[in-house]
Protein backbone atom coordinates (compact mmCIF):
# COMPACT_ATOMS: atom_id res chain seq x y z
CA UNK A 1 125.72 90.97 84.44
CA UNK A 2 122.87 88.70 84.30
CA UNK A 3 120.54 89.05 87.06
CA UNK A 4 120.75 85.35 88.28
CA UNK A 5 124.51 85.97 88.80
CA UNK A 6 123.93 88.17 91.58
CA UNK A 7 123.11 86.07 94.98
CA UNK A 8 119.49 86.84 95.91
CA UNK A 9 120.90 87.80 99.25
CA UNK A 10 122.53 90.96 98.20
CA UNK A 11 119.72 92.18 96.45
CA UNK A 12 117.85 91.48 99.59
CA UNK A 13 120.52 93.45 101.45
CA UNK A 14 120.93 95.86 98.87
CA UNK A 15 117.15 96.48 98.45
CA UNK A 16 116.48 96.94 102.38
CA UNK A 17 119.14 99.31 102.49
CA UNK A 18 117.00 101.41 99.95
CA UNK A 19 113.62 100.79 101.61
CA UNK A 20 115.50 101.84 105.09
CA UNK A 21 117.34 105.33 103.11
CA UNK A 22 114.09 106.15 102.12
CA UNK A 23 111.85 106.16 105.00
CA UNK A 24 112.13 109.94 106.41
CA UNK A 25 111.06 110.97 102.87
CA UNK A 26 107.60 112.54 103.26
CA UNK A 27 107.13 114.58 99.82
CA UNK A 28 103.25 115.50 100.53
CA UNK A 29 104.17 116.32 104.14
CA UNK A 30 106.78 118.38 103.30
CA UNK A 31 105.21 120.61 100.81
CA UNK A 32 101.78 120.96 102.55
CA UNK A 33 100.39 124.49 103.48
CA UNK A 34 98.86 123.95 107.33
CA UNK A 35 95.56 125.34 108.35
CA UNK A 36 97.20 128.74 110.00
CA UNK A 37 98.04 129.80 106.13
CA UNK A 38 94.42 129.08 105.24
CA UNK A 39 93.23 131.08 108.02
CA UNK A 40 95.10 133.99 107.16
CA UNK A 41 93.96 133.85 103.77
CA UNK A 42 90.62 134.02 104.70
CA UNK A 43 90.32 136.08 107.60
CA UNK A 44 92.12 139.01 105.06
CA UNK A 45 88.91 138.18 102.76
CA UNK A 46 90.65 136.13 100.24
CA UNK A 47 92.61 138.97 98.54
CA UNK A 48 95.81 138.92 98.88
CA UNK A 49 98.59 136.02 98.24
CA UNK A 50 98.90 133.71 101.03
CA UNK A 51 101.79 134.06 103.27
CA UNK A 52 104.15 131.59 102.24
CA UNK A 53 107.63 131.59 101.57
CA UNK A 54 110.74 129.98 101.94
CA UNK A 55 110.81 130.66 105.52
CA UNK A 56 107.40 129.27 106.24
CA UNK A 57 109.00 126.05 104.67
CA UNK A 58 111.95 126.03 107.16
CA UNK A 59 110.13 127.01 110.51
CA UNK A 60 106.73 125.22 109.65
CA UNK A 61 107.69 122.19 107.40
CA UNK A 62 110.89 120.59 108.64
CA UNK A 63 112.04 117.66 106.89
CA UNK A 64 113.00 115.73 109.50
CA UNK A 65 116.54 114.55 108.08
CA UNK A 66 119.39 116.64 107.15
CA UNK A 67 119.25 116.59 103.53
CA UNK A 68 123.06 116.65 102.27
CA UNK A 69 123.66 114.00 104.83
CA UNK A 70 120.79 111.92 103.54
CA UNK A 71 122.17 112.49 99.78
CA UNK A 72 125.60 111.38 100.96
CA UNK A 73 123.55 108.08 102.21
CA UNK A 74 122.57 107.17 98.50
CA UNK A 75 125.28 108.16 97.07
CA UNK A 76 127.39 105.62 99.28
CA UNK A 77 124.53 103.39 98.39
CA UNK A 78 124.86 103.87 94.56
CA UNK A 79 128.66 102.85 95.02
CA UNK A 80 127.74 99.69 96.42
CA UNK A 81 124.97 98.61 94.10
CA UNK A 82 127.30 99.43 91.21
CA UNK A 83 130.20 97.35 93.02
CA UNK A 84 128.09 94.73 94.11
CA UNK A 85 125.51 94.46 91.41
CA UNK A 86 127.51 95.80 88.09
CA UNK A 87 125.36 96.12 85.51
CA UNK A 88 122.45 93.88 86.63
CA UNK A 89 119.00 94.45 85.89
CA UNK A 90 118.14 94.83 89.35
CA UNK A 91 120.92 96.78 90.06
CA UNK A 92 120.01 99.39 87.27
CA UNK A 93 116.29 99.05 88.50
CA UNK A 94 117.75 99.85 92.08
CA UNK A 95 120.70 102.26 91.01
CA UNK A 96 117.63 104.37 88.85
CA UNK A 97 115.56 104.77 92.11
CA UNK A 98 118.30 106.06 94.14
CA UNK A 99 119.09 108.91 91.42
CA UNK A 100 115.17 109.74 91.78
CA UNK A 101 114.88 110.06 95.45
CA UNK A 102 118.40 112.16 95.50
CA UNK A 103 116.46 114.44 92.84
CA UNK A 104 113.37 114.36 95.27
CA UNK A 105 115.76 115.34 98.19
CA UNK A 106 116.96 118.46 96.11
CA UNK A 107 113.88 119.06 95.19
CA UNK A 108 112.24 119.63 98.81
CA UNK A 109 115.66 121.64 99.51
CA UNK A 110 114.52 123.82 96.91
CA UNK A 111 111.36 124.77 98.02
CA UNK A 112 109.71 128.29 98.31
CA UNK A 113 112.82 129.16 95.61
CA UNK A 114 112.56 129.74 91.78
CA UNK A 115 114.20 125.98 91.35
CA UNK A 116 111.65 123.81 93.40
CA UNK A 117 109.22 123.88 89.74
CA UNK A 118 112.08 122.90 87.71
CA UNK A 119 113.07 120.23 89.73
CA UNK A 120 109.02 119.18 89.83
CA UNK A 121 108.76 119.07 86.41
CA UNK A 122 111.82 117.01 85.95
CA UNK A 123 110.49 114.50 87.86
CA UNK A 124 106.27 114.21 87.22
CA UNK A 125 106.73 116.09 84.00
CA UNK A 126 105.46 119.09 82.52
CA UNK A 127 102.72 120.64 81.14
CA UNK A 128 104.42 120.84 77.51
CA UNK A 129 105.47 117.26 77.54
CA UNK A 130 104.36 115.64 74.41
CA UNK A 131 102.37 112.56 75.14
CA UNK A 132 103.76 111.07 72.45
CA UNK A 133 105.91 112.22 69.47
CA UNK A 134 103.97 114.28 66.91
CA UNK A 135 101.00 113.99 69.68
CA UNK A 136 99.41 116.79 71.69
CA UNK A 137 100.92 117.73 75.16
CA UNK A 138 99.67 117.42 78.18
CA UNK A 139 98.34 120.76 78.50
CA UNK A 140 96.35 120.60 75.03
CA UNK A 141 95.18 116.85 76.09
CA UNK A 142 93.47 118.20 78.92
CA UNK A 143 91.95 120.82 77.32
CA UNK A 144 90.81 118.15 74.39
CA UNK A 145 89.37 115.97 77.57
CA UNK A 146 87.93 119.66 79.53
CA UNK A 147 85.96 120.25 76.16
CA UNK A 148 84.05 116.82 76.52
CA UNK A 149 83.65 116.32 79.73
CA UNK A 150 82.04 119.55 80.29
CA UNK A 151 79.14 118.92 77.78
CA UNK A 152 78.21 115.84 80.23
CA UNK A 153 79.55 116.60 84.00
CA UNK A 154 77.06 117.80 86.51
CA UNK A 155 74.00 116.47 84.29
CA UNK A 156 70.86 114.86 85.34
CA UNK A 157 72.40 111.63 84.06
CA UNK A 158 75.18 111.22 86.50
CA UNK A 159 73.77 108.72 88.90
CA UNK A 160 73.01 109.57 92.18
CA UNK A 161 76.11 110.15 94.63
CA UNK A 162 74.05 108.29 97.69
CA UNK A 163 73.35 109.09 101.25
CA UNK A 164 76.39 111.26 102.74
CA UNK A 165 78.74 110.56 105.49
CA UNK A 166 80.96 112.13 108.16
CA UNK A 167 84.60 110.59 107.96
CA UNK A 168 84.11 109.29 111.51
CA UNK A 169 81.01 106.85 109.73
CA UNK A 170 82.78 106.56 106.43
CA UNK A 171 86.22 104.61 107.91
CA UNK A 172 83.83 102.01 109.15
CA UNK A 173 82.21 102.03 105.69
CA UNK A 174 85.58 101.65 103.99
CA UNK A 175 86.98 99.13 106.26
CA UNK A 176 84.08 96.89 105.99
CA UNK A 177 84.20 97.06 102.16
CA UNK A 178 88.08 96.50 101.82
CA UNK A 179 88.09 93.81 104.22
CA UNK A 180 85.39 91.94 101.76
CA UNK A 181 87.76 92.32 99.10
CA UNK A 182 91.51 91.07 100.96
CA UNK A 183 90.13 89.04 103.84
CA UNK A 184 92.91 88.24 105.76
CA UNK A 185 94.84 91.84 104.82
CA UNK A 186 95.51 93.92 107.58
CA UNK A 187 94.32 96.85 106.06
CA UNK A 188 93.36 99.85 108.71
CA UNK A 189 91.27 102.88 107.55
CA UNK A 190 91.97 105.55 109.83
CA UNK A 191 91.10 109.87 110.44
CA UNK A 192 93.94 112.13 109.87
CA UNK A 193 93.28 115.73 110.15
CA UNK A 194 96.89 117.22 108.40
CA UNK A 195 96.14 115.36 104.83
CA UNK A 196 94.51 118.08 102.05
CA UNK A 197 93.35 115.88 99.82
CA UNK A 198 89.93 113.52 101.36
CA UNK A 199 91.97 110.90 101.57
CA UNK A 200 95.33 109.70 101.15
CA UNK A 201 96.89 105.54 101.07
CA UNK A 202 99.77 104.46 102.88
CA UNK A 203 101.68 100.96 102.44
CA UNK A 204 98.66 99.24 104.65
CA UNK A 205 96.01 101.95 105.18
CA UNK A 206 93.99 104.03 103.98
CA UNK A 207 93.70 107.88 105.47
CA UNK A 208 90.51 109.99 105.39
CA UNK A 209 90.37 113.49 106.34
CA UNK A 210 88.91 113.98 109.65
CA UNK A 211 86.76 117.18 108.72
CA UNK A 212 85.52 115.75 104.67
CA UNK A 213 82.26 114.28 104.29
CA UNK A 214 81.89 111.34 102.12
CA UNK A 215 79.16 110.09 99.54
CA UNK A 216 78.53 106.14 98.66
CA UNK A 217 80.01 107.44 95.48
CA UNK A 218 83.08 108.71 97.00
CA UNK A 219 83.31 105.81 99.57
CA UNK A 220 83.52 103.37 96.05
CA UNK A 221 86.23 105.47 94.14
CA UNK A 222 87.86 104.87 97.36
CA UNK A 223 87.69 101.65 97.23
CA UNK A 224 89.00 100.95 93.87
CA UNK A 225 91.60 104.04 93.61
CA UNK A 226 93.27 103.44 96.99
CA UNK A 227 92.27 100.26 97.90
CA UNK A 228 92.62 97.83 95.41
CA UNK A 229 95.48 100.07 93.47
CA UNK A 230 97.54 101.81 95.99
CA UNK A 231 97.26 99.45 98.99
CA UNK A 232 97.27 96.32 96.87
CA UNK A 233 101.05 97.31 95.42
CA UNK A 234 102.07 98.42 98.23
CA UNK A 235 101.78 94.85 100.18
CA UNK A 236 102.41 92.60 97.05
CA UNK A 237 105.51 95.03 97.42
CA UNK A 238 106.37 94.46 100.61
CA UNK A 239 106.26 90.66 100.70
CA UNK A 240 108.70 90.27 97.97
CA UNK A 241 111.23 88.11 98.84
CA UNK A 242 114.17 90.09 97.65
CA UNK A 243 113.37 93.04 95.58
CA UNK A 244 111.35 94.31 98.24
CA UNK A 245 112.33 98.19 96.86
CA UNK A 246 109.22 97.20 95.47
CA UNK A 247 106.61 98.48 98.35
CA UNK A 248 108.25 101.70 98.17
CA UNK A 249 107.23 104.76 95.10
CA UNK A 250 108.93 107.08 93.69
CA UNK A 251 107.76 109.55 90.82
CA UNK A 252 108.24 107.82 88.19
CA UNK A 253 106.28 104.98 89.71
CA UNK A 254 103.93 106.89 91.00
CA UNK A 255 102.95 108.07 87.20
CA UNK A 256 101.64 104.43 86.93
CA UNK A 257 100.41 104.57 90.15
CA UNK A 258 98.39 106.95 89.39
CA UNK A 259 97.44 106.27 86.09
CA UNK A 260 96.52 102.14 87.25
CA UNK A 261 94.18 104.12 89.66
CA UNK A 262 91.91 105.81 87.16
CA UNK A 263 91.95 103.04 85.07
CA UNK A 264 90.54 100.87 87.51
CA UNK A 265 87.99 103.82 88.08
CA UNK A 266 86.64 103.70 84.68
CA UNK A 267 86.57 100.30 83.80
CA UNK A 268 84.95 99.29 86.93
CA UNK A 269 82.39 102.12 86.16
CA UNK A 270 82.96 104.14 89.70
CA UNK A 271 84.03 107.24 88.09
CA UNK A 272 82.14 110.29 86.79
CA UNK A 273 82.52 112.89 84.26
CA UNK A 274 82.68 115.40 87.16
CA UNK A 275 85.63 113.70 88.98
CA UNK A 276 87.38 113.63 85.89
CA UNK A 277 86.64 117.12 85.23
CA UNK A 278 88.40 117.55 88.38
CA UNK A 279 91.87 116.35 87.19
CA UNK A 280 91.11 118.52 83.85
CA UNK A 281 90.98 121.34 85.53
CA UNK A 282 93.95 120.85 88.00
CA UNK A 283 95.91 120.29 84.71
CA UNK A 284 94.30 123.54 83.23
CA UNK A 285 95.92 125.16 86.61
CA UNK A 286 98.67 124.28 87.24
CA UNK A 287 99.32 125.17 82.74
CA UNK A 288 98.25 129.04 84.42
CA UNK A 289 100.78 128.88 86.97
CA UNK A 290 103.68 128.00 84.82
CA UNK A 291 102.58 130.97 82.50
CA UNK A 292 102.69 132.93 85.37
CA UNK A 293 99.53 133.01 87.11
CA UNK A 294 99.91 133.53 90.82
CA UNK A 295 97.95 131.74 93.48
CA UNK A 296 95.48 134.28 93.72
CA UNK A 297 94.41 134.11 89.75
CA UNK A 298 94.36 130.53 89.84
CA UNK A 299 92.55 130.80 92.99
CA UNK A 300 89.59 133.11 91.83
CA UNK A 301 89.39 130.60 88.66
CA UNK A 302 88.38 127.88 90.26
CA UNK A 303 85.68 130.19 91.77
CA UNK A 304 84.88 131.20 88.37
CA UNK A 305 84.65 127.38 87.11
CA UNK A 306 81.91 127.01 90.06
CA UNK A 307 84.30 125.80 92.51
CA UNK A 308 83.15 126.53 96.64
CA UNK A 309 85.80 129.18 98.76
CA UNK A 310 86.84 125.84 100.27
CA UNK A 311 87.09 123.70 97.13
CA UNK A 312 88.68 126.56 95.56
CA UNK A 313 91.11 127.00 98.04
CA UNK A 314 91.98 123.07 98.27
CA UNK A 315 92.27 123.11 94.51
CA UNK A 316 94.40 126.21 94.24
CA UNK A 317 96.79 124.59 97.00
CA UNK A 318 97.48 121.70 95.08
CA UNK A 319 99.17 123.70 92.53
CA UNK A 320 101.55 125.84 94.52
CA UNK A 321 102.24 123.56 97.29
CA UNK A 322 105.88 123.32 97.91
CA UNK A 323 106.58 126.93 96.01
CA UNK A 324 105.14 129.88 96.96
CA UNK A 325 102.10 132.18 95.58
CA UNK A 326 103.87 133.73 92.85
CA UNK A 327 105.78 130.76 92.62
CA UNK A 328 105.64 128.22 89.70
CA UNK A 329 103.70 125.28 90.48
CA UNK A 330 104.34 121.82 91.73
CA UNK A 331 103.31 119.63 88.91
CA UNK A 332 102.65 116.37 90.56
CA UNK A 333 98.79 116.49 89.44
CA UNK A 334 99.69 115.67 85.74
CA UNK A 335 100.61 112.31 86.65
CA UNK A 336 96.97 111.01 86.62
CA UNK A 337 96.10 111.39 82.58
CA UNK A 338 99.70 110.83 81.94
CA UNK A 339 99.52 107.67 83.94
CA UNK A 340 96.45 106.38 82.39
CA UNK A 341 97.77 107.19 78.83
CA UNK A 342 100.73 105.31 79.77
CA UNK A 343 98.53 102.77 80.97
CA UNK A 344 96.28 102.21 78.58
CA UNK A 345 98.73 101.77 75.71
CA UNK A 346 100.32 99.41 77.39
CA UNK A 347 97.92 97.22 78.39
CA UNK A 348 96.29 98.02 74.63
CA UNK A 349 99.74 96.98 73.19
CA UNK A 350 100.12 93.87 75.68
CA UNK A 351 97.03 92.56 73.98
CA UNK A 352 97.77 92.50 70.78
CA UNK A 353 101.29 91.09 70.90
CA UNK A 354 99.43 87.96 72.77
CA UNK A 355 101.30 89.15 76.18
CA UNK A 356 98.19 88.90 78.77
CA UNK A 357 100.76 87.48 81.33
CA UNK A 358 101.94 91.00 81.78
CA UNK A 359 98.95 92.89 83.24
CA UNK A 360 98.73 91.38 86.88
CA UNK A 361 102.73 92.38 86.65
CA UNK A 362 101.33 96.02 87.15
CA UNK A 363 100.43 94.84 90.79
CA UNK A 364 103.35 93.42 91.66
CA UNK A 365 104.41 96.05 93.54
CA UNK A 366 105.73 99.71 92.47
CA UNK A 367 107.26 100.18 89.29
CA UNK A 368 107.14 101.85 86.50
CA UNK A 369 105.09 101.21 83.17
CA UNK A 370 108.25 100.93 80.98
CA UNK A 371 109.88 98.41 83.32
CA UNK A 372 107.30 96.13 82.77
CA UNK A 373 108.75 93.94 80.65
CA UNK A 374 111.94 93.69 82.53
CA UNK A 375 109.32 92.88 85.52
CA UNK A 376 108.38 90.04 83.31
CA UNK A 377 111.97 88.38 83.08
CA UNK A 378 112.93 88.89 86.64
CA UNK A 379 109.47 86.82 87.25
CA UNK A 380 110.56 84.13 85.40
CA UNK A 381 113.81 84.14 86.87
CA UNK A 382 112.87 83.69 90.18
CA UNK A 383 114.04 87.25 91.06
CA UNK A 384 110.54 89.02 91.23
CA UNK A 385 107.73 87.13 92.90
CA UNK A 386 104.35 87.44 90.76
CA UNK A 387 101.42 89.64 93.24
CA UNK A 388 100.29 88.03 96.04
CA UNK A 389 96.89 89.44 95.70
CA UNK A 390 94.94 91.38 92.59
CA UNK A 391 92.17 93.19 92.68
CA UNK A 392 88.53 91.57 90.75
CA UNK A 393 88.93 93.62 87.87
CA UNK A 394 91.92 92.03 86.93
CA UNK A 395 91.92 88.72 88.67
CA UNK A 396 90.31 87.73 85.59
CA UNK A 397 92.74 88.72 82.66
CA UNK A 398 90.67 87.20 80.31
CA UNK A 399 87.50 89.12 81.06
CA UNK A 400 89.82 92.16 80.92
CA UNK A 401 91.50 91.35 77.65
CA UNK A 402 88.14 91.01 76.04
CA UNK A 403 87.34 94.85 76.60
CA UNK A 404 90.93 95.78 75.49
CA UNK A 405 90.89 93.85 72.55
CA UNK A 406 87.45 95.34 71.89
CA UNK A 407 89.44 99.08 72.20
CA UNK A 408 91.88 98.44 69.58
CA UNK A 409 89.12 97.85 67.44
CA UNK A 410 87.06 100.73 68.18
CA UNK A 411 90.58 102.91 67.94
CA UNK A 412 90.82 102.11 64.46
CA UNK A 413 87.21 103.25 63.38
CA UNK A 414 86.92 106.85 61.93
CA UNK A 415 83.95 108.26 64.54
CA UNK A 416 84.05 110.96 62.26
CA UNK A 417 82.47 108.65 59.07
CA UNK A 418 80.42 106.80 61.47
CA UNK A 419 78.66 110.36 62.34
CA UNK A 420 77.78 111.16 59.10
CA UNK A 421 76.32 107.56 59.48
CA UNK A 422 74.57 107.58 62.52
CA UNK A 423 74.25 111.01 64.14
CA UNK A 424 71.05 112.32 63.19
CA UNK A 425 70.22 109.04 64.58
CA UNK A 426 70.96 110.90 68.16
CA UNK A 427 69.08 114.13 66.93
């Protein structure tokens, strides 16, 4: 069925219905380890496994929804996309997200059990996944990306990270600095002292965790990562007219998410070899705990790797979050070099084929990298409203497709050659 056969006002209904289903889901809520388990942890001298297990889960972590009555939801949902819709686009697009967040359902069911990893990986992907065929998975990417940053993070070069601030002083900071950027956008920074990451984006905000200090540096990866990624989908998301499933992620989306986010960090210059080492190293983790590794080894790695007991900690939790100590891990931290991968090709690719028209479709709300093209035709159909708002460093495609075009050519030269060439030029 071709998408302009279906009235616009079911796919309205439809896609409310979906945005409404939805809304109790709270993946990063439900999987978090509170303060108590840290305290434990610590006050037993950091040797022995945390205590956390599928009871902690249950008592500690409640979801807030009964899940088989929330499955039964989409499921009724599915029938009536399929009956209203047929085989639309936007009824596949829609039909595709309610499968994933029934997954995601199951998935938080499952955890502190042996099936909350499988489930994980099934839905951000695993550490053996090829990133492309004949390519190097993720695991060996990371370990390819490890190798070179480390040669270069923590050096005298990085630039300086600035004057430091409390979070209380930094949400000021951030507000001012987003508001220069959106004007009008009613975008609120605000403390939260439950996140365990530093910060944390919502549909129109922009969390910060009430106990982190924050750097000028920080304060402008900020900016760009959650601000003008994260937040800006999320509200070109919500005010589309009909598909407005749009403001609302799921994992697949959030891949892109993710990897949209650090490639605005790079090619607006706010990121570091260090952070990046950061999301190396996570990968390099979370590869441990699917070999086995408890929390504990991964743990007393990232004090090995020069990690903080606090860092360490915070590090370690994002791995087993959602399973338990000698669990497997949750895998959601591959999505960020996956993303960008994903990313990168495709905006690479969009170049050459003489399709700039499709990178502000990346904005346009939440979707997923190999939708974009279908993204593209619902645009011109009327269906899909084109962002609202884009962030500077792609308000300007053309600007942008310079520096692309520029990377397919430096893709294709042998750096290998050009060494023999040039490096004891460096020496």
């Amino acid at each position: 069925m071709d998408p302009t056969e279906v009235p616009l006002e079911t796919i309205r209904e439809l896609s409310d219905a979906l945005v409404e289903l939805q809304r109790p889901i709270r993946v990063l809520d439900a999987v978090a380890w509170d303060d108590s388990v840290r305290a434990r942890f610590f006050a037993a001298g950091a040797g022995s496994q945390p205590q956390v297990d599928r009871d902690y889960y249950l008592q500690n972590r409640a979801l807030g929804f009964d899940p088989q009555s929330q499955i039964a939801g989409f499921e009724a949902l599915r029938a009536r996309i399929t009956n209203q819709m047929g085989d639309s686009a936007v009824g596949s697009l829609m039909t595709s997200r309610v499968d994933e967040y029934m997954t995601v359902i199951e998935m938080l069911g499952a955890r502190g059990t042996t099936a909350f990893t499988p489930l994980s990986t099934g839905l951000y992907g695993g550490v053996n996944d090829l990133t492309h065929p004949g390519g190097p998975s993720l695991l060996e990417l990371g370990e390819i990306m490890d190798d070179a940053l480390t040669s270069i993070a923590d050096g005298p070069w990085e630039a300086p990270e600035g004057r430091s601030f409390d979070a209380s002083v930094a949400v000021k900071i951030l507000g001012r600095r987003l508001s220069s950027v959106w004007g009008d956008e009613q975008i609120s920074v605000i403390l939260d002292d439950g996140i365990v990451a530093d910060a944390a984006a919502g549909s129109d905000y922009i969390k910060l965790r009430a106990d982190a200090e924050f750097t000028d540096r920080d304060l402008r990866v900020l900016e760009v990562h959650e601000g003008w990624v994260h937040v800006a989908t999320s509200l070109n998301g919500r005010r589309q007219p009909w598909c407005t499933f749009l403001g609302k992620g799921t994992p697949s989306t959030t891949v892109t998410q993710e990897g949209l986010a650090v490639f605005s960090e790079i090619t607006t210059l706010s990121s570091t070899p260090s952070r990046l080492a950061k999301i190396t190293r996570r990968m390099h983790a979370i590869g441990m705990a699917a070999s086995g590794a408890t929390f504990l080894d991964v743990y007393r790695w990232f004090i090995d790797e020069g990690l903080d007991d606090a860092n360490a900690w915070t590090s370690a939790v994002r791995v087993f979050r959602g399973s338990t100590p000698t669990g497997g891990p949750f895998t959601k931290d591959l999505v960020y070099i996956r993303g960008f991968l994903e990313v990168y090709d495709a905006m690479r690719l969009a170049v050459r084929k003489g399709l700039l028209d499709r990178l502000p479709l990346l904005w346009v709300g939440k979707l997923a990298i190999r939708e974009l093209g279908l993204f593209s035709r619902l645009t011109e159909q009327g269906v899909v409203a084109r962002p609202a708002i884009l962030p500077p460093n792609v308000s300007d495609v053309s600007a942008l497709a310079a520096w692309l075009a520029f990377s397919n050519l430096l893709n294709r030269i042998d750096l290998a050659a050009m060494e023999v060439e040039l490096g004891s030029a460096l020496d």
